[in-house]
N, C-alpha and C. Protein backbone atom coordinates (compact mmCIF):
# COMPACT_ATOMS: atom_id res chain seq x y z
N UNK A 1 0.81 -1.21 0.00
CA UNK A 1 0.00 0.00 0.00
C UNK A 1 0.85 1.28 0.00
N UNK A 2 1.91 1.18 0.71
CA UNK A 2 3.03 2.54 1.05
C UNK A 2 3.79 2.78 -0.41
N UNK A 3 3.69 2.08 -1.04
CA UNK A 3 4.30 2.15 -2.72
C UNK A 3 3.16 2.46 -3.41
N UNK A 4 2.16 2.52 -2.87
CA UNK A 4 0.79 2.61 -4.49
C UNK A 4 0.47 4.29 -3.97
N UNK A 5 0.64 4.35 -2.63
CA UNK A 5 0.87 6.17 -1.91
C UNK A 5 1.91 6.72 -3.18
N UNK A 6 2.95 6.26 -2.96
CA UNK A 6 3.97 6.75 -3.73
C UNK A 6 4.40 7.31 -4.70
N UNK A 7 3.59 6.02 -5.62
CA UNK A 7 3.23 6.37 -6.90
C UNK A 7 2.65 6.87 -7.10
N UNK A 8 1.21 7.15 -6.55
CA UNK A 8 0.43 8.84 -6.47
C UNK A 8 0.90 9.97 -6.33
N UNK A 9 1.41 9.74 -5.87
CA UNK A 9 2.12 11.13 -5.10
C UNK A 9 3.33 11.64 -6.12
N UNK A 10 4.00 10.77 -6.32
CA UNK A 10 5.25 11.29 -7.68
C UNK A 10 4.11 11.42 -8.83
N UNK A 11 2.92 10.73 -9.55
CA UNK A 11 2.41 11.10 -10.22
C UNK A 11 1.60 12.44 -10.10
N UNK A 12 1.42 13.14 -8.82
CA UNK A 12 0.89 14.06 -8.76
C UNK A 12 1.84 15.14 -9.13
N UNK A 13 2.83 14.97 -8.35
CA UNK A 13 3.96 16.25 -8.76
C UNK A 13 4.14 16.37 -9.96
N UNK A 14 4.29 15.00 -10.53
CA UNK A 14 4.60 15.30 -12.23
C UNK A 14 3.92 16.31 -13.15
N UNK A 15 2.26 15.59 -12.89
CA UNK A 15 1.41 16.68 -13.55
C UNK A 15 1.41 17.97 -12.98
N UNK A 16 1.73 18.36 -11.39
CA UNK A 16 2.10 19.49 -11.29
C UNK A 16 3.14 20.19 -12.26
N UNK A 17 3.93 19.37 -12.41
CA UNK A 17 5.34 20.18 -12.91
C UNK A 17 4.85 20.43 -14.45
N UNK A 18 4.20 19.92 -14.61
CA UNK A 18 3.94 19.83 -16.44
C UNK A 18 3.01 21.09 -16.66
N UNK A 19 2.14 21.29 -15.55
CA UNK A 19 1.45 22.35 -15.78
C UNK A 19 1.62 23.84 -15.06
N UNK A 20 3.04 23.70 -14.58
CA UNK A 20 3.40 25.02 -13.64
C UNK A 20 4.59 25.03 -15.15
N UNK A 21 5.23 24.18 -16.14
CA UNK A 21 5.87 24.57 -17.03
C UNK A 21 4.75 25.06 -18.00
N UNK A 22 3.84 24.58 -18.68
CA UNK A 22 2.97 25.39 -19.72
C UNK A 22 2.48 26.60 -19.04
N UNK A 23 1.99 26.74 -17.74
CA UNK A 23 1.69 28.07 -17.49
C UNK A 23 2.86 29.12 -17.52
N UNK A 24 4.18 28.70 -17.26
CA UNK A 24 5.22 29.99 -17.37
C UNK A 24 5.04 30.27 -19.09
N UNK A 25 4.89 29.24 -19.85
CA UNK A 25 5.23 29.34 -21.20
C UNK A 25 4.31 30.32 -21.63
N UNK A 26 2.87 30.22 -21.49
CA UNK A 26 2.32 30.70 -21.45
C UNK A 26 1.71 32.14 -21.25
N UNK A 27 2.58 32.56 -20.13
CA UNK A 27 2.84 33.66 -19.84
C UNK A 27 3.41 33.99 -20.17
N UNK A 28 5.07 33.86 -20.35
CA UNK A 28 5.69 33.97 -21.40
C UNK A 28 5.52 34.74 -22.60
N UNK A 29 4.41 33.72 -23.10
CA UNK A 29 4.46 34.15 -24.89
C UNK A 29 3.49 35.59 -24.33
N UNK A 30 2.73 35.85 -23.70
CA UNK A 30 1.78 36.75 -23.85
C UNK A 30 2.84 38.07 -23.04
N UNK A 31 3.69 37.72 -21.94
CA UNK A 31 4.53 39.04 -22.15
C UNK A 31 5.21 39.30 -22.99
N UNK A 32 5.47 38.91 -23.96
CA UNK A 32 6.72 39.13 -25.32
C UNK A 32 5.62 39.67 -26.02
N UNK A 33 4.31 39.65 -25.94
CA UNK A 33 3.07 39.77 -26.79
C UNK A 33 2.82 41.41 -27.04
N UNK A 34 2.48 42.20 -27.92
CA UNK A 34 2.31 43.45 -27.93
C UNK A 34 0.45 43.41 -27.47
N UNK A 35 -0.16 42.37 -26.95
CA UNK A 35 -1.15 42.41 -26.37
C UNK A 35 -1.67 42.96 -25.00
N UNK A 36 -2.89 43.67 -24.86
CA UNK A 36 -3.22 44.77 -23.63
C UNK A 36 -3.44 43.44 -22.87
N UNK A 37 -3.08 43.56 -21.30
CA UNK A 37 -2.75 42.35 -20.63
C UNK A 37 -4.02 43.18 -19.53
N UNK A 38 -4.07 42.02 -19.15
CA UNK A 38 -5.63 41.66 -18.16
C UNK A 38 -5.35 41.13 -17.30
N UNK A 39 -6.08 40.89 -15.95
CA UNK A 39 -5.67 39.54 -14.95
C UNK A 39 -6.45 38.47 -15.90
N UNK A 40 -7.61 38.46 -16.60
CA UNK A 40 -8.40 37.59 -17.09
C UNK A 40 -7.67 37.31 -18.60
N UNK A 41 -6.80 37.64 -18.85
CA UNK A 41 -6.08 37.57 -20.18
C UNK A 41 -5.13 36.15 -19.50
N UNK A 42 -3.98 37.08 -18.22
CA UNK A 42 -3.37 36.33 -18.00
C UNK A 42 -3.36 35.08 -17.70
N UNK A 43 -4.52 34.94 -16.66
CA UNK A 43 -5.56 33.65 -15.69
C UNK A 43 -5.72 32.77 -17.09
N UNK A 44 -6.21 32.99 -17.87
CA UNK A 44 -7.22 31.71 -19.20
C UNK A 44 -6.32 31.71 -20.02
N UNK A 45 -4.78 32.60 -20.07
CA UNK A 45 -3.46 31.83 -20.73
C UNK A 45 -2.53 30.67 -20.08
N UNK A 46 -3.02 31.44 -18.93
CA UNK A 46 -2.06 30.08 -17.77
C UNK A 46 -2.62 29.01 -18.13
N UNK A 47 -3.80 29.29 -17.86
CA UNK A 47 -4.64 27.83 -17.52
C UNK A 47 -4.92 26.92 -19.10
N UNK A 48 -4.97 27.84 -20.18
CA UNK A 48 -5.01 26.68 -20.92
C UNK A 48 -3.70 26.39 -21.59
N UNK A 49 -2.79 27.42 -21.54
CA UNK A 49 -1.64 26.28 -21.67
C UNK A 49 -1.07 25.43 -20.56
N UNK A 50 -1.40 25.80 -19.50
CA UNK A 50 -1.45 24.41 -18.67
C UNK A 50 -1.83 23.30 -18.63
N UNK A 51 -2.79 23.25 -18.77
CA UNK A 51 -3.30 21.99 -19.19
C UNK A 51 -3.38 21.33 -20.48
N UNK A 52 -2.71 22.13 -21.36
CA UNK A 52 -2.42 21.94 -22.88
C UNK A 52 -0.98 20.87 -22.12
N UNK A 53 -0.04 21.56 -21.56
CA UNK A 53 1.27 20.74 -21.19
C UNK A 53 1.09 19.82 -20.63
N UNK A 54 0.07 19.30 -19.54
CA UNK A 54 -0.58 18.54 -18.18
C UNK A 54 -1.11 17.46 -19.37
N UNK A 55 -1.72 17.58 -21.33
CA UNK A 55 -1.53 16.42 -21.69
C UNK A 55 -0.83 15.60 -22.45
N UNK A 56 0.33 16.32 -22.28
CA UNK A 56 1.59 15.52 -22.85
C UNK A 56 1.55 13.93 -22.13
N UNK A 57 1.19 14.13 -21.07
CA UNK A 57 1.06 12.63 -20.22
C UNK A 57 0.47 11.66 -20.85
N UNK A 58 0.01 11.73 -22.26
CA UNK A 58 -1.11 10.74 -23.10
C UNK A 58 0.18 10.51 -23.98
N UNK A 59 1.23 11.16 -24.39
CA UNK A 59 2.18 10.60 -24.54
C UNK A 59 2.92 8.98 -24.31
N UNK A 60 2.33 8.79 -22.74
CA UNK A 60 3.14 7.78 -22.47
C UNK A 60 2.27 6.02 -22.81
N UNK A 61 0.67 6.68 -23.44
CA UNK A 61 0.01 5.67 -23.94
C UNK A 61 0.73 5.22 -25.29
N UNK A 62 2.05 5.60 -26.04
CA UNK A 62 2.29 5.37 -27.31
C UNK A 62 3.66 4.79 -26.64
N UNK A 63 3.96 5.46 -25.88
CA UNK A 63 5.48 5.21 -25.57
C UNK A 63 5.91 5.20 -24.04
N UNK A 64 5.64 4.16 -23.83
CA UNK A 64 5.35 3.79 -21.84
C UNK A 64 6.98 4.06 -21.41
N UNK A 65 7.59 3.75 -22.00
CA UNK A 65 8.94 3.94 -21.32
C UNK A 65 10.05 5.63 -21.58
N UNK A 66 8.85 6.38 -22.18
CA UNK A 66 9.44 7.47 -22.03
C UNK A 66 10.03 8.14 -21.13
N UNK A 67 11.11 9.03 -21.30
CA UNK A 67 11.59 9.59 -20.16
C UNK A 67 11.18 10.72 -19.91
N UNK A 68 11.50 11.50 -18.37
CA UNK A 68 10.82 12.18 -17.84
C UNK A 68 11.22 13.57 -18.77
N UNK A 69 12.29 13.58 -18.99
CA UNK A 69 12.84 14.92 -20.17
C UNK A 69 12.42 14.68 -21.49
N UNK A 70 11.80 13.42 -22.19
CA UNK A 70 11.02 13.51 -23.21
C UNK A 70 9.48 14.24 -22.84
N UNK A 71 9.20 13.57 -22.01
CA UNK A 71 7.64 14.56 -21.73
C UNK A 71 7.85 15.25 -21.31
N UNK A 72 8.21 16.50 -20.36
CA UNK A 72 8.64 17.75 -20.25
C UNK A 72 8.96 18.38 -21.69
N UNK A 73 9.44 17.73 -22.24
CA UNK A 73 10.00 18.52 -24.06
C UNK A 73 8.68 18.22 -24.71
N UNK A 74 7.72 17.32 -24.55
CA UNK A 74 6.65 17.03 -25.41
C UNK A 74 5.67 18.58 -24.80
N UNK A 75 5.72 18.35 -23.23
CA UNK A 75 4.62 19.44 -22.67
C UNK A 75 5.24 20.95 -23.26
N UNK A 76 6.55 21.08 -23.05
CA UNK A 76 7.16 22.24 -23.55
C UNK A 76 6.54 22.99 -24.84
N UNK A 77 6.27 21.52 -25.63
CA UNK A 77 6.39 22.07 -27.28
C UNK A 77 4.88 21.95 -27.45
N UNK A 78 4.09 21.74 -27.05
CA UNK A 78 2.63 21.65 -26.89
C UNK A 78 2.18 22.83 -26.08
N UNK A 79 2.45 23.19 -24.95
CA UNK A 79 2.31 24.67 -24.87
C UNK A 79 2.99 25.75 -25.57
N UNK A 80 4.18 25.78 -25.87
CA UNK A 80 3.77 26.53 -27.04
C UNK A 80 3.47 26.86 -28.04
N UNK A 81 3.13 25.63 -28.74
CA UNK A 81 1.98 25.59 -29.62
C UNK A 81 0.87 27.01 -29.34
N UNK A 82 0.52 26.39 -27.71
CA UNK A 82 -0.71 26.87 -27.84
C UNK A 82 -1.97 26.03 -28.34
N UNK A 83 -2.98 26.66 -27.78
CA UNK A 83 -4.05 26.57 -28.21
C UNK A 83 -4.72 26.97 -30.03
N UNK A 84 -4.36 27.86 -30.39
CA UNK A 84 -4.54 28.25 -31.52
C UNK A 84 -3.61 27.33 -32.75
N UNK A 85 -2.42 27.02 -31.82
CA UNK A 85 -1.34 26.46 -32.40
C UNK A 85 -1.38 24.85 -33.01
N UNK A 86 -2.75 24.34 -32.13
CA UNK A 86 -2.72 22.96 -32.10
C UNK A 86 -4.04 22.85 -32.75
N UNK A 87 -5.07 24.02 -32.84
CA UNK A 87 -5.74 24.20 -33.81
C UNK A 87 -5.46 23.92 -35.29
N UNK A 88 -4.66 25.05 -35.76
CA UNK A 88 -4.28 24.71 -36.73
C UNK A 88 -3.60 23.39 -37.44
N UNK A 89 -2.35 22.75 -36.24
CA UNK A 89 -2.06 21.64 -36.52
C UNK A 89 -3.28 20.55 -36.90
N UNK A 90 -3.81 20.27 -35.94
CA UNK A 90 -5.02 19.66 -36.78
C UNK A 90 -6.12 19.80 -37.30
N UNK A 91 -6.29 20.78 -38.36
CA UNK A 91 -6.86 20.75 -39.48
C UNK A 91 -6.06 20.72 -40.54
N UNK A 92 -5.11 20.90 -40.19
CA UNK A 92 -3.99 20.70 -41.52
C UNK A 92 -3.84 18.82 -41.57
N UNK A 93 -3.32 17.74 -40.23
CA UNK A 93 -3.58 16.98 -40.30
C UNK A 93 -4.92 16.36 -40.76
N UNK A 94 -6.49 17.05 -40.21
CA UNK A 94 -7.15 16.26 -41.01
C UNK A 94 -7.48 16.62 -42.65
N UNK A 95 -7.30 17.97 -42.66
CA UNK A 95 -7.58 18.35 -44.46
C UNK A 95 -6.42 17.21 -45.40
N UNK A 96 -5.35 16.89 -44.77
CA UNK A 96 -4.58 16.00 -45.12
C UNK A 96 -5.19 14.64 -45.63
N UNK A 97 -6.22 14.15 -45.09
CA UNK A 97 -6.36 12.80 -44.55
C UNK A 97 -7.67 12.85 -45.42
N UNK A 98 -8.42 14.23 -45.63
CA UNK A 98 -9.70 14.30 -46.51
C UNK A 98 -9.60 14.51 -48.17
C-alpha cells in the first residue's frame, strides 16, 4: 500500500510540474506579446496552456517507457503551440487525410 501512496504522489507532482511549465510558457508568450494584458487575459493563458502541457502525459500511452525529459520537451512544445497552435495543426492533419 506505502508504494501505491507513492506512486500517487510522484504522479501528482509530475502533472504538477507539467502544468506550472505550460503556465510559465504561457505567460511567457503573452509578455513578449504586444497584447493589452488583463488579470483575465493572463488567468485563461495560464490555464489553458497548462493543461495543454498537463496532456503531454497521453504521450506515455504510445510510448510507456518514455523519459521524464522527453515529456517535459513534449509538454514544452505543446504549450507553445498553444491553443490556436494545435488548432491549426489539426486541421492541416485532417484536411490531409480528406
Amino acid at each position: 500500500m506505502p508504494e501505491k501512496m507513492l506512486s500517487w504522489w510522484q504522479s501528482l507532482i509530475d502533472t504538477a510540474a507539467f502544468v506550472a511549465m505550460g503556465m510559465f510558457i504561457g505567460v511567457g508568450q503573452l509578455l513578449a506579446s504586444k497584447e493589452v494584458l488583463t488579470l483575465r487575459i493572463i488567468i485563461g493563458r495560464a490555464l489553458s496552456t497548462g493543461g495543454i502541457a498537463a496532456a503531454a502525459g497521453a504521450a506515455l500511452v504510445w510510448v510507456p517507457d518514455l523519459p521524464r525529459v522527453g515529456q517535459l520537451g513534449i509538454a514544452a512544445a505543446l504549450a507553445s503551440l498553444g491553443t490556436s497552435g494545435l488548432e491549426r495543426l489539426f486541421q492541416r492533419l485532417l484536411q490531409g487525410r480528406g
